[in-house]
Protein backbone atom coordinates (compact mmCIF):
# COMPACT_ATOMS: atom_id res chain seq x y z
CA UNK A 1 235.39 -66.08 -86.53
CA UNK A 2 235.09 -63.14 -84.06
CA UNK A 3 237.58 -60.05 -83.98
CA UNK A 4 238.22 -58.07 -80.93
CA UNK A 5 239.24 -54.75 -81.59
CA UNK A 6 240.27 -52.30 -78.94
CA UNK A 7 238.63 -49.37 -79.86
CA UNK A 8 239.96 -45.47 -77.93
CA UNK A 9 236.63 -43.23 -77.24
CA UNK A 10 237.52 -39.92 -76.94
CA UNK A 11 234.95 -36.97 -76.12
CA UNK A 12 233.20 -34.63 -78.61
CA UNK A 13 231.89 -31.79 -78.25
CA UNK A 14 228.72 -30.98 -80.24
CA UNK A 15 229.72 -27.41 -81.53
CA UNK A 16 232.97 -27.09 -83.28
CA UNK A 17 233.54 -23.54 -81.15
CA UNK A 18 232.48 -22.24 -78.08
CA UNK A 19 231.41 -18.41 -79.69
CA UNK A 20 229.11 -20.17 -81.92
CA UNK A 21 227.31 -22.13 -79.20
CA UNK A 22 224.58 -20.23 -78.04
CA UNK A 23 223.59 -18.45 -81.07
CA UNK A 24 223.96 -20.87 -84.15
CA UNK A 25 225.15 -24.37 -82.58
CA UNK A 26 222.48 -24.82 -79.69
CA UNK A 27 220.04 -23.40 -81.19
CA UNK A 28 219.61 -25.67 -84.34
CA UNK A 29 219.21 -28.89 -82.05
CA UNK A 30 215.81 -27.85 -82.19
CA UNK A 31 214.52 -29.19 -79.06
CA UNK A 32 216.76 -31.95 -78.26
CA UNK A 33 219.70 -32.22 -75.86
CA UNK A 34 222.92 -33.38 -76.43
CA UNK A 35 223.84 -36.16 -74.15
CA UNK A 36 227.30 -37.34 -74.99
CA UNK A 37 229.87 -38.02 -78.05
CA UNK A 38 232.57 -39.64 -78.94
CA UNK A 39 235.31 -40.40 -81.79
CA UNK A 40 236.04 -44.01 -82.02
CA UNK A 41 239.28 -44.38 -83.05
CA UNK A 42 240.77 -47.96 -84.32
CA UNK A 43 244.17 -49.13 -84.65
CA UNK A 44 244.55 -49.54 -88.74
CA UNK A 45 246.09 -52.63 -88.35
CA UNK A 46 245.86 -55.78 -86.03
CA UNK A 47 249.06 -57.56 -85.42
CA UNK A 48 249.92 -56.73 -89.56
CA UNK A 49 246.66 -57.30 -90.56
CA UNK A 50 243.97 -54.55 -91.51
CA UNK A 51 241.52 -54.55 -89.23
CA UNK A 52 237.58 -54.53 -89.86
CA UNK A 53 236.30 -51.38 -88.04
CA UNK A 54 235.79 -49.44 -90.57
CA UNK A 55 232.46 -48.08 -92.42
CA UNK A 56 229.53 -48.60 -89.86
CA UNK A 57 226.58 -48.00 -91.80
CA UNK A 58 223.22 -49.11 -89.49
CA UNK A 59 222.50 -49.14 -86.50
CA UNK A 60 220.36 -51.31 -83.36
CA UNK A 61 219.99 -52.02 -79.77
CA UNK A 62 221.44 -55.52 -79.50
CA UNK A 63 218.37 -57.78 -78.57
CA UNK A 64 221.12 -60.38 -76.91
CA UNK A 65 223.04 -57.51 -74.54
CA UNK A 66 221.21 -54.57 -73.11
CA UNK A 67 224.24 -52.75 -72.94
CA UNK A 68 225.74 -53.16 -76.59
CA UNK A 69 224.81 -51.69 -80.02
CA UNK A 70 224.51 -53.64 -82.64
CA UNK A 71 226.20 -52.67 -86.23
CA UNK A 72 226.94 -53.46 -89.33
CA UNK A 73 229.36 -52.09 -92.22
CA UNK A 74 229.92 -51.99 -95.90
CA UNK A 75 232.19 -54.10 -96.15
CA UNK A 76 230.34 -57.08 -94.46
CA UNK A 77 230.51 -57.38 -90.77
CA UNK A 78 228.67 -57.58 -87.67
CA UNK A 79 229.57 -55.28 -84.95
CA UNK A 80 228.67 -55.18 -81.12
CA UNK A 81 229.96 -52.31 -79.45
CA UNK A 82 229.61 -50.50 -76.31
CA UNK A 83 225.81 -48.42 -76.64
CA UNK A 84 227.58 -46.15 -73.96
CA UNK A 85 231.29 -46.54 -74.17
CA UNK A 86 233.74 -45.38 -71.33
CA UNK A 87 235.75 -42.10 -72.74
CA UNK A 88 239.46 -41.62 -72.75
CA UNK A 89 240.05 -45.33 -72.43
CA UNK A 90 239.45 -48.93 -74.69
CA UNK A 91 236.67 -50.35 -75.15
CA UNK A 92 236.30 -53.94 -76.88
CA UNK A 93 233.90 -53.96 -80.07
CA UNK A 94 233.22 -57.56 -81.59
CA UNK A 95 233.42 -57.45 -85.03
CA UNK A 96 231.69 -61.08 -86.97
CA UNK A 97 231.55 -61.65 -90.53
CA UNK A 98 227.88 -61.39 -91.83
CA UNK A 99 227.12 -64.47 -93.41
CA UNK A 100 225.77 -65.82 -96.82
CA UNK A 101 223.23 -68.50 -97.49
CA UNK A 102 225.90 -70.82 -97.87
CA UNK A 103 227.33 -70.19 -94.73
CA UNK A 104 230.65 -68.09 -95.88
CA UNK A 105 231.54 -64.24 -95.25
CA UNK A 106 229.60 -62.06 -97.83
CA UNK A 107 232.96 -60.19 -97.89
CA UNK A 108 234.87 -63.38 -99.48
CA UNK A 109 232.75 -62.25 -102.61
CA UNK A 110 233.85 -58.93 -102.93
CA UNK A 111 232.30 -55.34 -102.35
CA UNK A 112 229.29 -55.48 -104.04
CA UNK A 113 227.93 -58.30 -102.78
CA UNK A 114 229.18 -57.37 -98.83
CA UNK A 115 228.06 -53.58 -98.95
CA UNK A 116 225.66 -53.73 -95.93
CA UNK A 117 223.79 -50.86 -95.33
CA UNK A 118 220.59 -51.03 -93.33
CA UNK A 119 219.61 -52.82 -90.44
CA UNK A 120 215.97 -53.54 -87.71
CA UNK A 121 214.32 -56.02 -86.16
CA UNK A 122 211.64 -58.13 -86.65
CA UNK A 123 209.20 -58.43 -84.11
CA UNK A 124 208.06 -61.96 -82.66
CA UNK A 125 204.30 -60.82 -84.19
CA UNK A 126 205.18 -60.82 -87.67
CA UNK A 127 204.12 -64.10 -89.68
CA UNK A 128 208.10 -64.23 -90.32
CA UNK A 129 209.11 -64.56 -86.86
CA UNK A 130 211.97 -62.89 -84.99
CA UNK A 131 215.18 -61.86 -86.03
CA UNK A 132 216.89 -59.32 -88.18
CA UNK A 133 216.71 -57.79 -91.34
CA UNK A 134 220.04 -56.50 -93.49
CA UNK A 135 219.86 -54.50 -96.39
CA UNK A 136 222.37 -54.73 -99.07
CA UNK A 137 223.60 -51.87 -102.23
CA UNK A 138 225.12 -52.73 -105.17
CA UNK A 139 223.92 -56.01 -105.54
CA UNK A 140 220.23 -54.97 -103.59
CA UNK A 141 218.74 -57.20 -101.82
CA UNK A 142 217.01 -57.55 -98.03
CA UNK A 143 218.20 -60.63 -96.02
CA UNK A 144 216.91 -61.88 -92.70
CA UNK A 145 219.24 -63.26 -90.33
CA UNK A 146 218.43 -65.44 -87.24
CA UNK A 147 220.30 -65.37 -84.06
CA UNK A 148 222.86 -68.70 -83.80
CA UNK A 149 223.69 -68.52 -80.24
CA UNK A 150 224.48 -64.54 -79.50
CA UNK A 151 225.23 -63.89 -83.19
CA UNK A 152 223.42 -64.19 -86.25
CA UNK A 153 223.73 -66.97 -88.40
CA UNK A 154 223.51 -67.66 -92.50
CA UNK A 155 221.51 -65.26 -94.52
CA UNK A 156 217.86 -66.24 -95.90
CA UNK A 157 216.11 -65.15 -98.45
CA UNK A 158 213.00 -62.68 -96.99
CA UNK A 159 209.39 -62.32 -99.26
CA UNK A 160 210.40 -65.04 -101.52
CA UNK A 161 212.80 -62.56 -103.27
CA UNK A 162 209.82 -60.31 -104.46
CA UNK A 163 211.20 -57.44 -102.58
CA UNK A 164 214.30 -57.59 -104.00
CA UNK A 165 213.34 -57.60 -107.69
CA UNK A 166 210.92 -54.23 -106.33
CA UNK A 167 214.37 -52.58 -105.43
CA UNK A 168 215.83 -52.21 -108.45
CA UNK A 169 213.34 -49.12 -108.46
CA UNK A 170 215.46 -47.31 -106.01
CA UNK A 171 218.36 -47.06 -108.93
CA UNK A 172 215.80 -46.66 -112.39
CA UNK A 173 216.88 -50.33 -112.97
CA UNK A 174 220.22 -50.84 -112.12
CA UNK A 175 222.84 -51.33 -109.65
CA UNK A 176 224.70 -49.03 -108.09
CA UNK A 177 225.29 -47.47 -104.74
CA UNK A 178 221.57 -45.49 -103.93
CA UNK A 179 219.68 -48.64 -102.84
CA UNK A 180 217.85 -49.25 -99.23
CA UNK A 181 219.60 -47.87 -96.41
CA UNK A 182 216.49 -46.92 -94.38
CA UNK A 183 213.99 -49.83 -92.99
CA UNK A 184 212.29 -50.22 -89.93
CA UNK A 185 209.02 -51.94 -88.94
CA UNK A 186 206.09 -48.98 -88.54
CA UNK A 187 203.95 -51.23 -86.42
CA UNK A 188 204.10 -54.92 -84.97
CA UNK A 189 203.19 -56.25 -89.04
CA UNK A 190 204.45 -53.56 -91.42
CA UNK A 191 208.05 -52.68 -93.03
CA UNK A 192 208.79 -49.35 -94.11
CA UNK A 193 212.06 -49.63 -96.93
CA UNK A 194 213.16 -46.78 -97.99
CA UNK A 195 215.22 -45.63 -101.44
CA UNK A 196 218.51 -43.44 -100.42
CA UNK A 197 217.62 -40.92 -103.48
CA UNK A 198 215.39 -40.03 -106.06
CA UNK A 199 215.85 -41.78 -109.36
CA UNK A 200 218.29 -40.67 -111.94
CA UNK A 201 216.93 -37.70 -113.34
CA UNK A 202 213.74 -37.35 -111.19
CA UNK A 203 213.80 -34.89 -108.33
CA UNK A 204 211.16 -34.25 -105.42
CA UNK A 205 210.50 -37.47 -103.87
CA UNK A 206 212.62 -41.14 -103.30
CA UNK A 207 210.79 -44.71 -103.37
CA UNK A 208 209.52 -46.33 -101.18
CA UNK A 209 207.76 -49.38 -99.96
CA UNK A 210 205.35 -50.97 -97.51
CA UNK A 211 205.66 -54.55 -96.97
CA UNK A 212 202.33 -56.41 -94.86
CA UNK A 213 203.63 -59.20 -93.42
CA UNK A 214 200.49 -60.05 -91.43
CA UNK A 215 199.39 -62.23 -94.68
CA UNK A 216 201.11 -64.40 -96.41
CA UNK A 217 200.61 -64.80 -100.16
CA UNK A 218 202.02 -68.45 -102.42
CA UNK A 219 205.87 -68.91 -102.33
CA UNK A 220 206.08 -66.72 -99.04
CA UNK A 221 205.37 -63.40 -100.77
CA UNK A 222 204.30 -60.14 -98.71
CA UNK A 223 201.85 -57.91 -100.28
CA UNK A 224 203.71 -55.08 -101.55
CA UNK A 225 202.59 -51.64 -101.68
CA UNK A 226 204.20 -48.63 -103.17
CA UNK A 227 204.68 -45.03 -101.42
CA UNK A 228 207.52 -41.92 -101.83
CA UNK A 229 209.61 -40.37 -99.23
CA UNK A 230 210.34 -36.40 -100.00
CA UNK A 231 213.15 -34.96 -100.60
CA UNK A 232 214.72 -31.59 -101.60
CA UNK A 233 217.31 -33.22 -103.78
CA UNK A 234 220.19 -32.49 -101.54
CA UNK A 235 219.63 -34.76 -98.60
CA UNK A 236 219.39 -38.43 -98.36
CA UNK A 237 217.68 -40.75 -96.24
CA UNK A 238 219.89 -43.36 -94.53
CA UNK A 239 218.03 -44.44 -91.67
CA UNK A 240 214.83 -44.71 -89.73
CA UNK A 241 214.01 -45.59 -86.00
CA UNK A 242 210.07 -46.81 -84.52
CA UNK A 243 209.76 -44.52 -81.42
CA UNK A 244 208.41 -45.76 -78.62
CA UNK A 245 204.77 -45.97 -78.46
CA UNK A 246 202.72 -44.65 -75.39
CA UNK A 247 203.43 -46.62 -72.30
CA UNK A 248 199.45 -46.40 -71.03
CA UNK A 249 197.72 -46.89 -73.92
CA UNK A 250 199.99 -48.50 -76.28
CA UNK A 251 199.20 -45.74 -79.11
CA UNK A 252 201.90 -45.12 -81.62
CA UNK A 253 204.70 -42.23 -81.80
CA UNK A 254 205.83 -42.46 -85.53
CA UNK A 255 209.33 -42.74 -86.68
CA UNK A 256 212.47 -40.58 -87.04
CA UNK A 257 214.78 -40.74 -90.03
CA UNK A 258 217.83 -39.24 -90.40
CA UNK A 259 219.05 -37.34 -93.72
CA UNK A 260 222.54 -36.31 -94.58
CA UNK A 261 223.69 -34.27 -97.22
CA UNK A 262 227.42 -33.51 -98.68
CA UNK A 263 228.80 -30.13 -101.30
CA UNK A 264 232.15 -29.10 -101.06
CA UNK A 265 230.35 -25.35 -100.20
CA UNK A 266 228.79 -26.82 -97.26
CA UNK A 267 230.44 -29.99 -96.19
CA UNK A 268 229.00 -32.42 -94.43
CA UNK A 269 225.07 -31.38 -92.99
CA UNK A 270 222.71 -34.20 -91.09
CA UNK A 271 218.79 -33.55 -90.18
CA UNK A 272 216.50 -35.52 -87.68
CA UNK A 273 213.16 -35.70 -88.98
CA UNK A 274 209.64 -36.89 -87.04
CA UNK A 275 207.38 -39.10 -89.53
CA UNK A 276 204.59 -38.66 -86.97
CA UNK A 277 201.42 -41.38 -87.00
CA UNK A 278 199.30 -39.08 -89.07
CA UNK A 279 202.15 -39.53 -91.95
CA UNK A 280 202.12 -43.29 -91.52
CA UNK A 281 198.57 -43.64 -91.72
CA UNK A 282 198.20 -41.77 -94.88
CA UNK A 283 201.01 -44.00 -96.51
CA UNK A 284 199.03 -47.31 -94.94
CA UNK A 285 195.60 -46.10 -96.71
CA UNK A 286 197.20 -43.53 -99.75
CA UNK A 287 199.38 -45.74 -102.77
CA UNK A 288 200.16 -42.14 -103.72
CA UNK A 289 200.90 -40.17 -100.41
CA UNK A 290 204.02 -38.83 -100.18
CA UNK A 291 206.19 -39.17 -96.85
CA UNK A 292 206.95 -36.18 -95.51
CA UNK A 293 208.42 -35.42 -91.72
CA UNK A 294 208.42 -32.39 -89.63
CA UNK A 295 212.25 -30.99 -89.40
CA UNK A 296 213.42 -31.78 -85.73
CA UNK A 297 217.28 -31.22 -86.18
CA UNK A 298 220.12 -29.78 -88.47
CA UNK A 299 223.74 -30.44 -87.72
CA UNK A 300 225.76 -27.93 -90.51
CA UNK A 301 229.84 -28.47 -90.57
CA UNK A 302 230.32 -24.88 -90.07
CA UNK A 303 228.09 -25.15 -86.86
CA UNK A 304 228.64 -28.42 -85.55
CA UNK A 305 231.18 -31.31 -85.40
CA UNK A 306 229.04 -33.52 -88.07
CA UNK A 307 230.45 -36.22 -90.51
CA UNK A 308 228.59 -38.80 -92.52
CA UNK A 309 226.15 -40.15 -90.32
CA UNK A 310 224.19 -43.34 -91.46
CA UNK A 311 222.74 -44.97 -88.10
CA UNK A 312 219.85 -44.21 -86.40
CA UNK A 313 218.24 -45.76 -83.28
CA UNK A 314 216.06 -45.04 -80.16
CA UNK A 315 216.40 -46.17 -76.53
CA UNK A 316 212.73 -46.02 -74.72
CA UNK A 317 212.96 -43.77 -71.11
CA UNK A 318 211.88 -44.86 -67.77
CA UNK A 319 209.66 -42.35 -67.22
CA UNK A 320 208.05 -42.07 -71.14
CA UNK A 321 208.28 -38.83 -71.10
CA UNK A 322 211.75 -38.90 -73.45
CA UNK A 323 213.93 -41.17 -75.20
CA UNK A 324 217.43 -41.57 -76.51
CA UNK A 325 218.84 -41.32 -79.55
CA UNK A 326 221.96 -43.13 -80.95
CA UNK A 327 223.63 -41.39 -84.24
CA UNK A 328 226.68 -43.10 -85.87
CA UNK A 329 228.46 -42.50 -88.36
CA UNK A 330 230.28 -44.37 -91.03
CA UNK A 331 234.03 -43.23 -92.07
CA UNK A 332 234.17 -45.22 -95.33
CA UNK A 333 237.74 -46.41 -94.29
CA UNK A 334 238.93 -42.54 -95.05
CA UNK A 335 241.31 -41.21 -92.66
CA UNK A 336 240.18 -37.66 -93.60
CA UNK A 337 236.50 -38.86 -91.72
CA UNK A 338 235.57 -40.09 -88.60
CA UNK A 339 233.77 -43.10 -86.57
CA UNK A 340 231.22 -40.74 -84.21
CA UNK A 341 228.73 -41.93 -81.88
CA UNK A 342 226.36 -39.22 -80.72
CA UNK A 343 223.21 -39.78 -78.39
CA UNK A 344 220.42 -37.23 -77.63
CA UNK A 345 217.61 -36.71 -75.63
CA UNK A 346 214.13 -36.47 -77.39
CA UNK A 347 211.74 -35.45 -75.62
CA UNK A 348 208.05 -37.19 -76.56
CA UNK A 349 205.51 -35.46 -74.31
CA UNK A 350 205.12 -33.19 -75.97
CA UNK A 351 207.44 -33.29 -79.50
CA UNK A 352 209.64 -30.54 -80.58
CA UNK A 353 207.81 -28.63 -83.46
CA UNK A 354 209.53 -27.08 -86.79
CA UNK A 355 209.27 -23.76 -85.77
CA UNK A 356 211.97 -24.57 -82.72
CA UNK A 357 214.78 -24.07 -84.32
CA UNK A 358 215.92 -22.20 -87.71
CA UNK A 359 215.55 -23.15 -91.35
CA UNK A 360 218.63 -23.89 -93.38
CA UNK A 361 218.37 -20.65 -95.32
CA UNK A 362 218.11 -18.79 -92.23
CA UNK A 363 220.72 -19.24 -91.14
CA UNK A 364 222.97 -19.42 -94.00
CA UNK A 365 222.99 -15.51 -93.56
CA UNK A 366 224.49 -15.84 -90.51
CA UNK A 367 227.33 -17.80 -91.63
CA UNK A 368 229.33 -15.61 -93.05
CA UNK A 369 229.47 -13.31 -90.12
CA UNK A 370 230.88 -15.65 -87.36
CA UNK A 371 232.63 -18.32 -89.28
CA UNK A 372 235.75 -16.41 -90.90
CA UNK A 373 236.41 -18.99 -93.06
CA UNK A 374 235.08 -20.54 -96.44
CA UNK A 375 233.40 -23.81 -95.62
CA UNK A 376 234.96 -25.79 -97.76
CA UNK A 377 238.74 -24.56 -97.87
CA UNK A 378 239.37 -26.02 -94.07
CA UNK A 379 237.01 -28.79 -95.28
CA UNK A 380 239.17 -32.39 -95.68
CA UNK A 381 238.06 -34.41 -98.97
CA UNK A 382 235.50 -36.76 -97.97
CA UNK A 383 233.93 -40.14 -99.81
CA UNK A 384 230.09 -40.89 -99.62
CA UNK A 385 228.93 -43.93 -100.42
């Protein structure tokens, strides 16, 4: 059963003061723009009842509404909510239970088996057929979902299961909460899944995996190929986005994932990354290549109003020359964090390089000279998961 929930969107402002915008806040947006922001703030309860909004986790242009996003959260819901909400006033968001294979609310059984966490489409090419694809922690597994009218029905199982026994991998063999958050299709036949972290004791580098989908094997199975994504064991990848590919000639763009990143000495930090075509090639033709993106953005709490951002997607332009990007982020329920949903400009022709903005450990130095506090003693307590 549906759930309308008035939701307040109030306007953010990208730098959290206006003497550190030109010199430390502007400047590490690299060469995007920042187009607008807002805090979406819920009621907490809904005629006595606690209401769902609460931990968005992934993120999508709805393929039913050209005007809505399409969500989900951790603890097992659909949401479709304005992609470009009207500030200083309600806005409706439909919130729908995400469904099992037998038909009931994934939530009715509990956390672990309802923590959503990452969410794309599947294209009408694919052997599989349209629809979308939901990853799950805790209890990891990837289920596709079918649309049942404008939402999406029961869950069913995707690559005869063989995926999900592969994901285990992302947690040296357990469960746990550092499963798949990041997936997204790198061309019209191929699934990118991503790990959220290195493996227990291992530092360097997170699995990954590369589904082909454009062959099918006995009992539905995609061949299933192994890769890395790299990391610097501080941030975390928790969501990737297909940009568009070249209006003329139909030639690819690559993908962007974002990254976040939490210590109580630096709060909450977020970076954009381009995993250009070059970087998906060598993972189509390399079992040992390592993913690695150029840097496009860094958000740092000192800098910039950031909180734990987990979604990630990309509206095409008219003219192909840019595109937008949606950022949300998910509050985990805590009233110390916040529901934010940021969208930049990208520009494509040509790409922001590296070298546009600083590194991190540039401008660390800087800190300390026009932020007069500690980072983490105005810094509220904040849950990650």
């Amino acid at each position: 059963m549906d759930v309308i929930i008035p939701i307040l969107a109030t306007p953010v402002d990208i730098c959290r003061s206006r003497h550190l915008r030109a010199s430390l806040c502007i400047e590490r947006l690299g060469g995007l723009t920042y187009t607008r922001g807002a805090h979406l703030h819920s009621p907490p309860k809904l005629d006595g009842v606690e209401q769902p909004f609460a931990g968005l986790s992934a993120l999508t242009l709805s393929p039913i509404d050209q005007t809505k996003l399409l969500a989900i959260t951790d603890l097992g819901w659909w949401a479709q909510l304005p992609r470009r909400p009207r500030l200083g006033v309600h806005n409706n968001v439909t919130m729908t239970p995400i469904l099992g294979p037998d038909g009931l609310p994934v939530g009715a059984h509990g956390k672990a088996v309802a923590d959503a966490e990452g969410l794309t489409h599947l294209p009408l090419s694919t052997s599989n057929g349209s629809g979308l694809l939901v990853s799950f922690e805790r209890r990891h597994r990837v289920r596709r979902y079918d649309f049942d009218g404008d939402v999406p029905g029961r869950a069913q199982v995707f690559d005869g299961g063989a995926l999900d026994a592969a994901l285990s991998e992302c947690t040296g063999g357990g469960g746990g909460n550092h499963g798949v958050e990041a997936l997204e299709m790198i061309n019209s036949t191929h699934l990118l899944v991503v790990c959220e972290s290195a493996e227990a004791g291992t530092t360097g580098s997170a699995p990954a995996f590369i589904l082909d989908m454009s062959v099918t094997a006995v009992g539905g199975v995609f061949d299933l190929r192994r890769t890395r994504y790299a990391t610097d064991g501080e941030f975390s990848p928790t969501d990737l986005a297909r940009l568009p590919a070249v209006r003329a000639t139909g030639a690819p763009r690559g993908l962007v994932s974002i990254e976040r990143a939490y210590t109580p000495d630096w709060g909450n930090r977020l970076r954009l990354r381009w995993l250009p075509p070059s970087e998906i090639e060598l993972a189509l033709s390399k079992p040992t290549h390592v993913l690695e993106g150029t840097l496009l953005m860094e958000l740092l709490y000192t800098h910039h109003n950031v909180d734990n951002f987990e979604g990630l997607s990309v509206e095409a332009s008219e003219d192909d020359r840019s595109c937008q990007l949606f950022l949300l982020s998910d509050n985990n329920a805590n009233p110390a964090q916040r529901t934010l949903l940021y969208e930049f400009t990208l520009p494509l022709d040509p790409m922001p390089r590296e070298g546009a903005m600083q590194t991190h450990d540039q401008a660390a130095a800087l800190i300390t000279r026009c932020v007069p506090h500690a980072p983490q003693k105005d810094h509220p307590r904040l849950i990650h998961r």
